[in-house]
N, C-alpha and C. Protein backbone atom coordinates (compact mmCIF):
# COMPACT_ATOMS: atom_id res chain seq x y z
N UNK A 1 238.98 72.97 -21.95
CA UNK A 1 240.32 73.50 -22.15
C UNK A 1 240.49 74.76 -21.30
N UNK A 2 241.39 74.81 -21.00
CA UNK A 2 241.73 76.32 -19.88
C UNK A 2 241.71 77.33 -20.57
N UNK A 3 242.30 77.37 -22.00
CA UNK A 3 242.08 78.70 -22.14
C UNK A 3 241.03 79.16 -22.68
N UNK A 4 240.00 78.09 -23.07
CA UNK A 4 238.29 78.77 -23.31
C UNK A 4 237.85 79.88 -22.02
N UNK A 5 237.36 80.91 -22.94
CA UNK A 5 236.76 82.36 -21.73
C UNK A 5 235.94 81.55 -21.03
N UNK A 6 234.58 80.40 -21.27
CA UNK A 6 233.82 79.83 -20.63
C UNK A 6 234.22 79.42 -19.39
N UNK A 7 235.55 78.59 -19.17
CA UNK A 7 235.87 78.36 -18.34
C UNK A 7 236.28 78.97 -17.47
N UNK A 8 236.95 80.19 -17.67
CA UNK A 8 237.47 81.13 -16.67
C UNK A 8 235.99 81.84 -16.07
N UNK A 9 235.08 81.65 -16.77
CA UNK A 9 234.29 82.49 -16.43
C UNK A 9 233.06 82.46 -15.70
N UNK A 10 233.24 80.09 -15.66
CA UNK A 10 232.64 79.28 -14.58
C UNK A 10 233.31 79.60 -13.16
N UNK A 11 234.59 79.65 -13.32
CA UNK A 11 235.45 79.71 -12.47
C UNK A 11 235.71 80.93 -11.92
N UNK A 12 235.32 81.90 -11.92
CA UNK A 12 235.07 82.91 -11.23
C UNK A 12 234.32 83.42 -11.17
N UNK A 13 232.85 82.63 -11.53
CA UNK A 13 231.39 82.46 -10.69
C UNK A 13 231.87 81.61 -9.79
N UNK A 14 232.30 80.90 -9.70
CA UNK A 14 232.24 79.84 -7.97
C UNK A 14 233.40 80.86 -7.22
N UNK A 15 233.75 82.02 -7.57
CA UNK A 15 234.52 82.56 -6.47
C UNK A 15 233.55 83.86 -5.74
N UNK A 16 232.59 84.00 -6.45
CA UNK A 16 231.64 84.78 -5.84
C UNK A 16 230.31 84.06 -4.78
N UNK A 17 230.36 82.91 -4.77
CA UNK A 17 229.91 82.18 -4.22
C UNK A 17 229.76 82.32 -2.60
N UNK A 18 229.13 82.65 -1.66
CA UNK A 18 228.80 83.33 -0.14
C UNK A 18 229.66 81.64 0.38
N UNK A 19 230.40 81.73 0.88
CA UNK A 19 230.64 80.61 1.55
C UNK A 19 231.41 80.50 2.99
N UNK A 20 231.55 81.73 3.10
CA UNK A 20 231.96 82.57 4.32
C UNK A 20 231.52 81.79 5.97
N UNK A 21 229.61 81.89 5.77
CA UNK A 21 228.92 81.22 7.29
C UNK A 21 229.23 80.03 7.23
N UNK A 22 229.70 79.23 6.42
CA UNK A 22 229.87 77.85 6.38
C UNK A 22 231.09 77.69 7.14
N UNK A 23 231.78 78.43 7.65
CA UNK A 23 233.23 78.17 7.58
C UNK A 23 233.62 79.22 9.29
N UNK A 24 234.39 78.98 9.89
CA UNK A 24 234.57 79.19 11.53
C UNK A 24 235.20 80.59 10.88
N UNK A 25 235.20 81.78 11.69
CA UNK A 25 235.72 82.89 11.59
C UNK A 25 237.11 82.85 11.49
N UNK A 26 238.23 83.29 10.73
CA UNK A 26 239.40 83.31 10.43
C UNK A 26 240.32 82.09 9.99
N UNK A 27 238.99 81.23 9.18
CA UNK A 27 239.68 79.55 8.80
C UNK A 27 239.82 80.05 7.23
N UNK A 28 240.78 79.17 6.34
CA UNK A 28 240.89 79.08 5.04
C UNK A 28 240.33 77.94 4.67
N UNK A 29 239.34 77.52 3.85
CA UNK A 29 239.15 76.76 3.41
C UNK A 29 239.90 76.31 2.16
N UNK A 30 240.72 74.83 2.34
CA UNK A 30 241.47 73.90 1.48
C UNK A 30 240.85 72.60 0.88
N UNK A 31 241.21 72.50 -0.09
CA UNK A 31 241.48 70.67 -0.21
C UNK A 31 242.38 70.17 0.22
N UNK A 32 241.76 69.23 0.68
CA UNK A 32 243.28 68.13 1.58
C UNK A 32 242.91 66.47 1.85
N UNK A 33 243.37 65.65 1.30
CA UNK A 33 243.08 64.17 0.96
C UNK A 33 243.11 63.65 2.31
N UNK A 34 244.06 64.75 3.62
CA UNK A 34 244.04 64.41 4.81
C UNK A 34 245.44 64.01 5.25
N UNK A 35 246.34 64.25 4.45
CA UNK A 35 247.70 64.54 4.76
C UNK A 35 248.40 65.81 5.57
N UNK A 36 248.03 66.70 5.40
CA UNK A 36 248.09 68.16 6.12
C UNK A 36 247.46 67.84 7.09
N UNK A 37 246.11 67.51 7.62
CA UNK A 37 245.04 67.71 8.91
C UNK A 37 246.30 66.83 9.62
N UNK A 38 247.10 65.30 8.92
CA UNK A 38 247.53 64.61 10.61
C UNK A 38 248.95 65.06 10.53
N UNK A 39 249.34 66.04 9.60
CA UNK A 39 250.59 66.50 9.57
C UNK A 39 250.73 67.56 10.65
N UNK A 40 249.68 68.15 10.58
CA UNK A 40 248.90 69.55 11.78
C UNK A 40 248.98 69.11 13.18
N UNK A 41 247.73 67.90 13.13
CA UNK A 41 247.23 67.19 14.52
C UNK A 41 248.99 67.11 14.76
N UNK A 42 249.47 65.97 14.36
CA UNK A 42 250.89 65.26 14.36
C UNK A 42 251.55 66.83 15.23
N UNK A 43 251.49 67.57 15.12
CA UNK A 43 253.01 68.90 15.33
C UNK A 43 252.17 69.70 16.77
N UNK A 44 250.66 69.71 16.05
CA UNK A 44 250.17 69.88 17.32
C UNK A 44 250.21 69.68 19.33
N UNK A 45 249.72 67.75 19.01
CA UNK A 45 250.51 66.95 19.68
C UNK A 45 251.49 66.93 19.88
N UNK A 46 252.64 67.14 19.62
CA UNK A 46 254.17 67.29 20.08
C UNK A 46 254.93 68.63 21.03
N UNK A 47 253.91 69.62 20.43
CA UNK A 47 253.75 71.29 21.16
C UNK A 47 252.99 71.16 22.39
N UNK A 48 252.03 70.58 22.56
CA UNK A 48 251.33 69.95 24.05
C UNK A 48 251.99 69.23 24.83
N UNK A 49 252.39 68.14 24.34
CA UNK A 49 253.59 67.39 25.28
C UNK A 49 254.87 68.12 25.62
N UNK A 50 255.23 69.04 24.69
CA UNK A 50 256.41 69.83 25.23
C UNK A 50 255.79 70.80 26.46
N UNK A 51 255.09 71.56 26.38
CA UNK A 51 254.39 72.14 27.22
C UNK A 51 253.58 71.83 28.22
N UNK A 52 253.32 70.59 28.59
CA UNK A 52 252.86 69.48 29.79
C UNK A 52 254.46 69.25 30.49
N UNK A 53 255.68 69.22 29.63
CA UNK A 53 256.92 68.50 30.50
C UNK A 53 257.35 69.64 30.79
């Protein structure tokens, strides 16, 4: 249940968690099922081709 202290208190042990070197300098790490990454790629690609013509 959310409002058990236990839980809040699992849950902000995994925010102290070093996870920083895992991760490229100035990235956020998300969840994403992979809708955002080809929503990204997708807009990406379209900013390159504008800028190739």
């Amino acid at each position: 249940m959310p409002g058990d202290s236990r839980f809040w208190s699992v849950l902000a042990t995994f925010g102290r968690i070093p996870l920083g070197p895992r991760f490229r300098p100035g990235s956020i790490p998300v969840l994403d099922n992979g809708g955002h990454r080809a929503a990204i790629e997708s807009v990406a690609r379209k900013l390159s081709r504008a800028q190739d013509a």
